[in-house]
Protein backbone atom coordinates (compact mmCIF):
# COMPACT_ATOMS: atom_id res chain seq x y z
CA UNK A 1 12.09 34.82 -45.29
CA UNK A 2 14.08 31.68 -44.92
CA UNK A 3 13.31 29.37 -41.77
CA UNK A 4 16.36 28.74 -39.50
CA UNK A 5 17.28 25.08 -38.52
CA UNK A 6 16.06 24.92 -34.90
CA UNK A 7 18.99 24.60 -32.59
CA UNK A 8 19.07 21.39 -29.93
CA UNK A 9 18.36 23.89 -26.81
CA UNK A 10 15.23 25.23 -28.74
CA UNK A 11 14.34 21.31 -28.68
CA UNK A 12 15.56 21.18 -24.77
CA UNK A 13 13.40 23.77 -24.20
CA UNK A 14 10.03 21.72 -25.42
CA UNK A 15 10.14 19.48 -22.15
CA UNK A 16 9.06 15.70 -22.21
CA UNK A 17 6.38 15.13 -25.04
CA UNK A 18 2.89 13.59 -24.42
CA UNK A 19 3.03 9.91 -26.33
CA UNK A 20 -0.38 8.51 -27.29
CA UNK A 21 -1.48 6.54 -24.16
CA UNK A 22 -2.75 7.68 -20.45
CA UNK A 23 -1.83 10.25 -18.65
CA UNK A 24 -1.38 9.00 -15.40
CA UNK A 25 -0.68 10.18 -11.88
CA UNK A 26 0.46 7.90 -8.92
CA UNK A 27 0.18 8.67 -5.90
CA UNK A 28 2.59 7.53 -3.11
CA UNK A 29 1.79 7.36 0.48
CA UNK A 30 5.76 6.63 1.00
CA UNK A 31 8.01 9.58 0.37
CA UNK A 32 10.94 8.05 -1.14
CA UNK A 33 10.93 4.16 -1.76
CA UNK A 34 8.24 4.06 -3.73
CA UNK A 35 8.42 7.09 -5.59
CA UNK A 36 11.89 6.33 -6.06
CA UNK A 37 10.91 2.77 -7.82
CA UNK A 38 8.58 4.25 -10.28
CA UNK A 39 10.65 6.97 -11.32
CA UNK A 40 13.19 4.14 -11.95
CA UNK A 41 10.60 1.88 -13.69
CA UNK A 42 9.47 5.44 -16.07
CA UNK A 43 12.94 5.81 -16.90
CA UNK A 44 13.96 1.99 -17.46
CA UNK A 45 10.81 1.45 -19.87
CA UNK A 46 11.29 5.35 -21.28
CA UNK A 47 7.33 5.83 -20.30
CA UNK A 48 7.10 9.83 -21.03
CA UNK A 49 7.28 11.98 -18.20
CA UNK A 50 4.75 14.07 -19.53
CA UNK A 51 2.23 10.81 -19.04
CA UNK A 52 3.53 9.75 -16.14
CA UNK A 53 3.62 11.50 -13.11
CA UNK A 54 4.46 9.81 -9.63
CA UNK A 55 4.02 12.28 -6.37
CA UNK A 56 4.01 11.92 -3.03
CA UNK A 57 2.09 14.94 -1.02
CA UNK A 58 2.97 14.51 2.36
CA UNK A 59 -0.88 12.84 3.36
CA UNK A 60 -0.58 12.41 7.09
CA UNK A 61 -2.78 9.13 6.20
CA UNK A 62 -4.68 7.23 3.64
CA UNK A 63 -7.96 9.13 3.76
CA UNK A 64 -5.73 12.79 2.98
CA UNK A 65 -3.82 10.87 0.61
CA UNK A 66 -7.12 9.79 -1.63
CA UNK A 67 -8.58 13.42 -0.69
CA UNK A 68 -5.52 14.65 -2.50
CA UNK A 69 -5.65 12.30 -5.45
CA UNK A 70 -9.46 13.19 -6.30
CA UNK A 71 -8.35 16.73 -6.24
CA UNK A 72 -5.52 16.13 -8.63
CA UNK A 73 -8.14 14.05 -11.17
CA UNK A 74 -10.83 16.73 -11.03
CA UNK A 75 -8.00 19.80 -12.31
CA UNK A 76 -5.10 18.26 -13.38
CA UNK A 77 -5.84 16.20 -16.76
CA UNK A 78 -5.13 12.64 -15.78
CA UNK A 79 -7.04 10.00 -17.50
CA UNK A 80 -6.37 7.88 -14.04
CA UNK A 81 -4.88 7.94 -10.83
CA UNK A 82 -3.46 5.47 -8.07
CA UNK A 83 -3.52 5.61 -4.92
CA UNK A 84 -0.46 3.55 -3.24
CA UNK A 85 -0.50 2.94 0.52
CA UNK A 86 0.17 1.02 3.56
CA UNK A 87 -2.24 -1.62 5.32
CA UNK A 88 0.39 -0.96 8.11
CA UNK A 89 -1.34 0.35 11.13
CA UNK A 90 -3.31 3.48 9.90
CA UNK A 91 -7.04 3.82 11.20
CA UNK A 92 -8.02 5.60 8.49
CA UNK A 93 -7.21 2.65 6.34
CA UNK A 94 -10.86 1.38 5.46
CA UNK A 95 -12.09 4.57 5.50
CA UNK A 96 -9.50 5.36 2.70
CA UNK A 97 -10.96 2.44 0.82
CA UNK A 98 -14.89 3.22 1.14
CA UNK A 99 -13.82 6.67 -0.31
CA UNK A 100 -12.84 5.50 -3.48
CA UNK A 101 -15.24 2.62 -4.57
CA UNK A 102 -18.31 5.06 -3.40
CA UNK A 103 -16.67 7.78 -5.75
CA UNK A 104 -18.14 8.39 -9.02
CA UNK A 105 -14.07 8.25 -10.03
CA UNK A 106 -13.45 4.96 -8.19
CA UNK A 107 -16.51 3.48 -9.40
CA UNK A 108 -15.86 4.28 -13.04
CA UNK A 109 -12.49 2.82 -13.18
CA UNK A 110 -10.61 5.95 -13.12
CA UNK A 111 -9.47 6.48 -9.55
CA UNK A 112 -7.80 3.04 -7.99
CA UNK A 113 -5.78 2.31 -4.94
CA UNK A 114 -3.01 0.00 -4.67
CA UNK A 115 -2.55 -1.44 -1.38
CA UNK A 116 0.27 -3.18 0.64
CA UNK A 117 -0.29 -5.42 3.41
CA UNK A 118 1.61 -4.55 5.72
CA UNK A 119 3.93 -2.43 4.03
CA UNK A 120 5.62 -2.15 0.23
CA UNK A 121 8.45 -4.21 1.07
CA UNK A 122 6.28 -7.21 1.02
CA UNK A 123 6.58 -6.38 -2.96
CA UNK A 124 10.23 -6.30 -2.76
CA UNK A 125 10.41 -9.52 -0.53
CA UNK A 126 8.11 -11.17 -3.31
CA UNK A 127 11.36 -10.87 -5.46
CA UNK A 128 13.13 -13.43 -3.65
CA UNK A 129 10.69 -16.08 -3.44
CA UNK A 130 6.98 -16.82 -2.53
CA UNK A 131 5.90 -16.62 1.16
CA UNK A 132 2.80 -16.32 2.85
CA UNK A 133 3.95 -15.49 6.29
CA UNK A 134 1.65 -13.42 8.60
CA UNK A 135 4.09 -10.27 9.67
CA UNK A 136 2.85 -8.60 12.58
CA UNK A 137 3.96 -6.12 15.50
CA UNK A 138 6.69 -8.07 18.11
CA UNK A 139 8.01 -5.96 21.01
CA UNK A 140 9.38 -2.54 19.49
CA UNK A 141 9.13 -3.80 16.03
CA UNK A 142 6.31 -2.82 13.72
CA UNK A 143 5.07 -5.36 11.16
CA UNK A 144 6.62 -3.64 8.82
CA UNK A 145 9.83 -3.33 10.09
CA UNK A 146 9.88 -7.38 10.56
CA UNK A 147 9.24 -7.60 6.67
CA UNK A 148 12.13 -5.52 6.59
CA UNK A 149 14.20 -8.08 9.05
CA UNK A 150 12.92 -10.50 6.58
CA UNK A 151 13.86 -9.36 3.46
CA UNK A 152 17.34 -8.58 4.66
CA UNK A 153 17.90 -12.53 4.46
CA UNK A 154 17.84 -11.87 0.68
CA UNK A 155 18.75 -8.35 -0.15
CA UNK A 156 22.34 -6.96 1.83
CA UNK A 157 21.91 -3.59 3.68
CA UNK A 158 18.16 -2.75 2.18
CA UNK A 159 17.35 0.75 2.93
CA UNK A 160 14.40 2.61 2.55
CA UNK A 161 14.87 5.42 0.31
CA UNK A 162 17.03 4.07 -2.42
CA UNK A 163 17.48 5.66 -5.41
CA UNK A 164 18.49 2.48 -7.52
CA UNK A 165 16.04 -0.02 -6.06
CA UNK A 166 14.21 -0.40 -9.49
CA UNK A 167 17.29 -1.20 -11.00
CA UNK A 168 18.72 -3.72 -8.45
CA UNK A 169 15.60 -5.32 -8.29
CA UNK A 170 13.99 -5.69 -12.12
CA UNK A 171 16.22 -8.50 -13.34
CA UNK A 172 13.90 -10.54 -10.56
CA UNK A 173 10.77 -8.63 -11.80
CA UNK A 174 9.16 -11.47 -13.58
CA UNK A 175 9.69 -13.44 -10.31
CA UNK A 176 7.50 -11.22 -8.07
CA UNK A 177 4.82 -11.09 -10.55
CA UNK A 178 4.34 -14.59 -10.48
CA UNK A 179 4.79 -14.90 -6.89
CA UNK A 180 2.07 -12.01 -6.44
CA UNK A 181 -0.11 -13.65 -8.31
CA UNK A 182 0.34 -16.41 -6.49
CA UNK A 183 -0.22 -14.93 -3.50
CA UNK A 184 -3.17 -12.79 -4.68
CA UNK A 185 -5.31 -16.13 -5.20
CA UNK A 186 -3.74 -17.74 -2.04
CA UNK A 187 -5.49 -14.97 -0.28
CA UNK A 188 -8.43 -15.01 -2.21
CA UNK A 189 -8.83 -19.05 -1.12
CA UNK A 190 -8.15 -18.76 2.11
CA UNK A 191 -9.51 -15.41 3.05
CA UNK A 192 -6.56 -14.04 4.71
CA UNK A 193 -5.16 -10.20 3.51
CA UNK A 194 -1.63 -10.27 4.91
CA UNK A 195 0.99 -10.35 3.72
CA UNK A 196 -0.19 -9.10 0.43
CA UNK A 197 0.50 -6.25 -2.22
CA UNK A 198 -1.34 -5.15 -5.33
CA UNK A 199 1.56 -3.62 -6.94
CA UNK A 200 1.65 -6.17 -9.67
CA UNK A 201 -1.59 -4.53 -10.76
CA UNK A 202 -0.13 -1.80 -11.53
CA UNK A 203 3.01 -2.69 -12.93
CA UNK A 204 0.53 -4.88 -15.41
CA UNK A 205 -0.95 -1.79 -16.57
CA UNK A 206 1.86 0.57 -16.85
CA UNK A 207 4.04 -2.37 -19.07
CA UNK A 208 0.71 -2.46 -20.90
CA UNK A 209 0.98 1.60 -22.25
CA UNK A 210 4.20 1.16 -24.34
CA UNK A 211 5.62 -1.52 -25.82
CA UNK A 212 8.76 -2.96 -24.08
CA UNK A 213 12.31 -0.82 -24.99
């Protein structure tokens, strides 16, 4: 019997293919911004969304949140998964931290987190320029909201939650990861942690799956 020509919904159908790299599973503390900026990074460097999967569960703090993301490596098929959170002012911060690099998963390289000091937006301010001032709580304001206050000077109207903040930012994306790097061995001289973000680790590794579009 002859064999039909396969019709484009039959194709449609089939879902996002698994390419021939990690899968991977990230993990956001943050339920839109960040999320939000790696969906826009999968779909700006066409990373498979079969590979790549970015949540964010609703963990009430960083110790849930790495809970969850141990769960998800032990049943769901991911050759690695990050963790992304907040320094900002959760106790369970360091305990969120011991979790992982006394985990069989953390240890071996599979289960990482990717931390913020105080918040994410320190990540997005490092778009705009290097700084290495201390943000802390003043009056009503958190830390975070003063990075906020701060990167306002360079980005009009920022919001949390945008949809497009990939995309408005990745022109300047070669700019932040210098100036994290930067930063990162600022820190390491002078033994401070804040501000400071470890996003550009991860943005290392997921530009080093696929070769650029």
């Amino acid at each position: 019997m002859p064999r039909h020509p396969r019709t484009a919904a039959s194709y449609a159908r089939r879902g996002p293919q698994r390419e021939p790299y990690d899968v991977v599973l990230i993990v956001c503390e943050g339920a839109k911004t960040e999320p939000h900026y790696f969906e826009g990074l999968k779909r700006a460097w066409r990373l498979s969304s079969a590979n790549i999967h970015v949540q964010s569960p609703n963990a009430s703090d960083p110790p849930n949140l790495v809970a969850y993301a141990m769960q998800q490596l032990k049943t769901g098929g991911y050759d690695r998964v990050f963790c992304v959170f907040d320094r900002d002012s959760h106790a369970g911060f360091d305990q969120a931290l011991n979790q992982i690099a006394q985990s069989e998963e953390g240890q071996g390289g599979r289960l990482t987190a990717i931390v913020s000091w105080p918040c994410f937006e320190v990540w997005i301010r490092l778009h705009f320029g290097f700084t290495t001032k201390e943000f802390t709580a003043t009056g009503k304001r958190s830390a975070c909201d003063n990075v906020i206050c701060d990167l306002n000077g360079h980005l009009n109207n920022y919001a949390k939650g945008s949809k497009t903040i990939f995309a408005e930012l990745e022109r300047k994306l070669g700019d932040a990861l210098a100036n994290a790097e930067r930063l990162a061995a600022h820190n390491a001289k002078t033994g401070t942690q804040s501000p400071a973000t470890e996003i550009h680790d991860l943005i290392a590794y997921l530009r080093g799956l696929k070769p650029p579009p």
